[in-house]
C-alpha atoms as a PDB file:
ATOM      1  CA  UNK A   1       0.000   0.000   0.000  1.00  0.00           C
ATOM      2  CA  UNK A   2       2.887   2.338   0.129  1.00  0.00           C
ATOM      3  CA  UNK A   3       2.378   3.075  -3.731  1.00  0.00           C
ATOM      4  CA  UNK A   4      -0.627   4.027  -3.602  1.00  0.00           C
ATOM      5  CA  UNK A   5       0.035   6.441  -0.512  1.00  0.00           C
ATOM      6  CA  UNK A   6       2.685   7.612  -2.420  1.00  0.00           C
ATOM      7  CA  UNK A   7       0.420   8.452  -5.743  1.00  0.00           C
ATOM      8  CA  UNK A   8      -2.228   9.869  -3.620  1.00  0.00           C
ATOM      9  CA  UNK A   9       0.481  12.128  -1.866  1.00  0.00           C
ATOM     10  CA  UNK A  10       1.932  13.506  -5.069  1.00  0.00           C
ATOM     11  CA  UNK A  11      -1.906  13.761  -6.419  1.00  0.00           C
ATOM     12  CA  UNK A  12      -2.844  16.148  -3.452  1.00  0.00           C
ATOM     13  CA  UNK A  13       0.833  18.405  -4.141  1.00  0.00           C
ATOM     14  CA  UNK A  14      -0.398  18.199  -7.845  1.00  0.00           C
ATOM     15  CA  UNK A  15      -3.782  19.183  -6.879  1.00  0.00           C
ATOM     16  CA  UNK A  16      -3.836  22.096  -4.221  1.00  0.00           C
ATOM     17  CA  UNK A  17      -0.467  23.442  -5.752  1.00  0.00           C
ATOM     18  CA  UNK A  18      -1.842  23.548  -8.997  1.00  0.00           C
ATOM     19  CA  UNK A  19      -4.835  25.340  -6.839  1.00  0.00           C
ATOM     20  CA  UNK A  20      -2.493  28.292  -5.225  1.00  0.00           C
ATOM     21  CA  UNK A  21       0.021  28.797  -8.798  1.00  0.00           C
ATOM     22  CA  UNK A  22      -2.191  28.474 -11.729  1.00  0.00           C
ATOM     23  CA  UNK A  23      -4.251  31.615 -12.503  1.00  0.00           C
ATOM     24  CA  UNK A  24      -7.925  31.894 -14.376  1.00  0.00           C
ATOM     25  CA  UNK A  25     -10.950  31.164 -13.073  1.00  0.00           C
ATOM     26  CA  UNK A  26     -10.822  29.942  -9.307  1.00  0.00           C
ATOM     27  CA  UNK A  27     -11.315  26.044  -8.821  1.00  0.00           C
ATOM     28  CA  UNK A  28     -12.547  24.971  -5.669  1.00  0.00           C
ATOM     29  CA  UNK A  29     -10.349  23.161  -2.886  1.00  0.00           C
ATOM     30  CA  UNK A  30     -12.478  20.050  -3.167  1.00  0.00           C
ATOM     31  CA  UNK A  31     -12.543  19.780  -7.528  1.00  0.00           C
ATOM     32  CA  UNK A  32      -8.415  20.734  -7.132  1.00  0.00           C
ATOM     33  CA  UNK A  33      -7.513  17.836  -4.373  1.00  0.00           C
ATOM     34  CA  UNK A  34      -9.334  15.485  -6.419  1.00  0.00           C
ATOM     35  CA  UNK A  35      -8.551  15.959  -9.771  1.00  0.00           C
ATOM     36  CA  UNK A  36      -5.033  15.418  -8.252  1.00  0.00           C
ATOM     37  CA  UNK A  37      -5.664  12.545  -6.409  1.00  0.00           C
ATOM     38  CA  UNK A  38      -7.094  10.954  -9.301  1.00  0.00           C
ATOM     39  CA  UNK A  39      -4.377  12.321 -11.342  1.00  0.00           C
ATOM     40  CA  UNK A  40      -1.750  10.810  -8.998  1.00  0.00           C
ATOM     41  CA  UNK A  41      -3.777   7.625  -9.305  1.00  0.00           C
ATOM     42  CA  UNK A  42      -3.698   7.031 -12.942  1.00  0.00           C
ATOM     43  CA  UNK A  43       0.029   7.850 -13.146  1.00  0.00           C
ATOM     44  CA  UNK A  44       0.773   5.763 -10.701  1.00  0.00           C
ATOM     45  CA  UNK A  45      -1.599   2.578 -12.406  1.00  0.00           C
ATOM     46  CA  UNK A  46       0.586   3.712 -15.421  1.00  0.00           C
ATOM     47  CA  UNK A  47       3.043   3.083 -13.819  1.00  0.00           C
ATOM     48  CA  UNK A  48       2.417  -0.393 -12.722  1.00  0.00           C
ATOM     49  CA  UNK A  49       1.885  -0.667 -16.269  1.00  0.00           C
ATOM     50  CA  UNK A  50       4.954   0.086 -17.142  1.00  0.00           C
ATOM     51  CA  UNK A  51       6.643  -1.989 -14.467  1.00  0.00           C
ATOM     52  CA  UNK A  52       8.076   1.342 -12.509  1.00  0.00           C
ATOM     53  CA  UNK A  53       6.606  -0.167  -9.306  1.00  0.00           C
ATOM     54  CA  UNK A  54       3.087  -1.254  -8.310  1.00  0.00           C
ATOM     55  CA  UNK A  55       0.612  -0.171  -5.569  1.00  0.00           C
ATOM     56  CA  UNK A  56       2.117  -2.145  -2.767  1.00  0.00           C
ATOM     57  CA  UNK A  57       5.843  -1.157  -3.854  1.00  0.00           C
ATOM     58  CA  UNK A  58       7.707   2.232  -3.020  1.00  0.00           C
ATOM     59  CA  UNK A  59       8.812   3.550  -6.336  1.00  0.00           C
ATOM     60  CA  UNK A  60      10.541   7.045  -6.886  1.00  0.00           C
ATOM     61  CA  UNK A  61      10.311   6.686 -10.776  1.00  0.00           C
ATOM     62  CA  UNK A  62       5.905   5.593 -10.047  1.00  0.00           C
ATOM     63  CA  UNK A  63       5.576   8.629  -7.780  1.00  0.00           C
ATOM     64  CA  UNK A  64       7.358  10.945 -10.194  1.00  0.00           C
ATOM     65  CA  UNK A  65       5.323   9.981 -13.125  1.00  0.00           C
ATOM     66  CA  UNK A  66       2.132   9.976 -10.441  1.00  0.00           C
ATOM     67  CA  UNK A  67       2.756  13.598  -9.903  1.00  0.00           C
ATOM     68  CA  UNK A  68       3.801  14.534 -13.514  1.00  0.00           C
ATOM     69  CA  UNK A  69       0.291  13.095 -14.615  1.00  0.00           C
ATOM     70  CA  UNK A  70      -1.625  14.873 -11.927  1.00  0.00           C
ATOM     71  CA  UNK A  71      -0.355  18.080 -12.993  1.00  0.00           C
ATOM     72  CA  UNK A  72      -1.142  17.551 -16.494  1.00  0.00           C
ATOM     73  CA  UNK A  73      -4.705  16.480 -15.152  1.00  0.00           C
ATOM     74  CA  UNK A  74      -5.234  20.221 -12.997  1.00  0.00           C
ATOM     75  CA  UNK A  75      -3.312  22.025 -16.127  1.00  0.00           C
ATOM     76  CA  UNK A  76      -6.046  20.512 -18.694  1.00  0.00           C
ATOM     77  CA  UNK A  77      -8.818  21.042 -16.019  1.00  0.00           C
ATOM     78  CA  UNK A  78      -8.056  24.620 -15.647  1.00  0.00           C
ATOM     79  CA  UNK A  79      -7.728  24.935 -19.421  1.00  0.00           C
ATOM     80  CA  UNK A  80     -11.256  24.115 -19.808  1.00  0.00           C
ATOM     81  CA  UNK A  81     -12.424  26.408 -17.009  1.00  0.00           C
ATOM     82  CA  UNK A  82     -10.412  29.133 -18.324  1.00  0.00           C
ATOM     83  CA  UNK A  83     -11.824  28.456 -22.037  1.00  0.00           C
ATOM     84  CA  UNK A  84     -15.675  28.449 -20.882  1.00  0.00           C
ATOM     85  CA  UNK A  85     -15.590  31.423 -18.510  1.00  0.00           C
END
């Protein structure tokens, strides 16, 4: 289970970071800590797709693409926003 703590963790930096740096149109605390954590989560599955770790394995290289997805996740999410508003 230490994967998966580890995606979720670097989902939530992803997520409420994205929150406080990106500007546009505000996105709430809740829609911003989950798109990350579900960010975090498909980069880490990725991952275990990849064989960079799995969810009960600590990986550096799964938590680094877990984050790196979860940002792209909040960037594209605040892209829309910022296109509709």
């Amino acid at each position: 289970m230490t994967g998966l703590v580890l995606w979720l963790a670097a989902g939530a930096v992803a997520g409420l970071g994205g929150k406080l740096v990106l500007p546009g149109p505000p996105l709430g605390w809740p829609a911003a800590l989950l798109t990350g954590l579900l960010g975090g989560v498909a980069g880490g599955g990725l991952a275990t797709v990849l064989d960079m770790g799995g969810i009960a394995e600590l990986d550096l290289r799964a938590g680094v693409l877990a984050l790196l997805t979860a940002i792209l996740l909040v960037l594209l999410l605040q892209l829309t926003r910022a296109t509709r508003a």
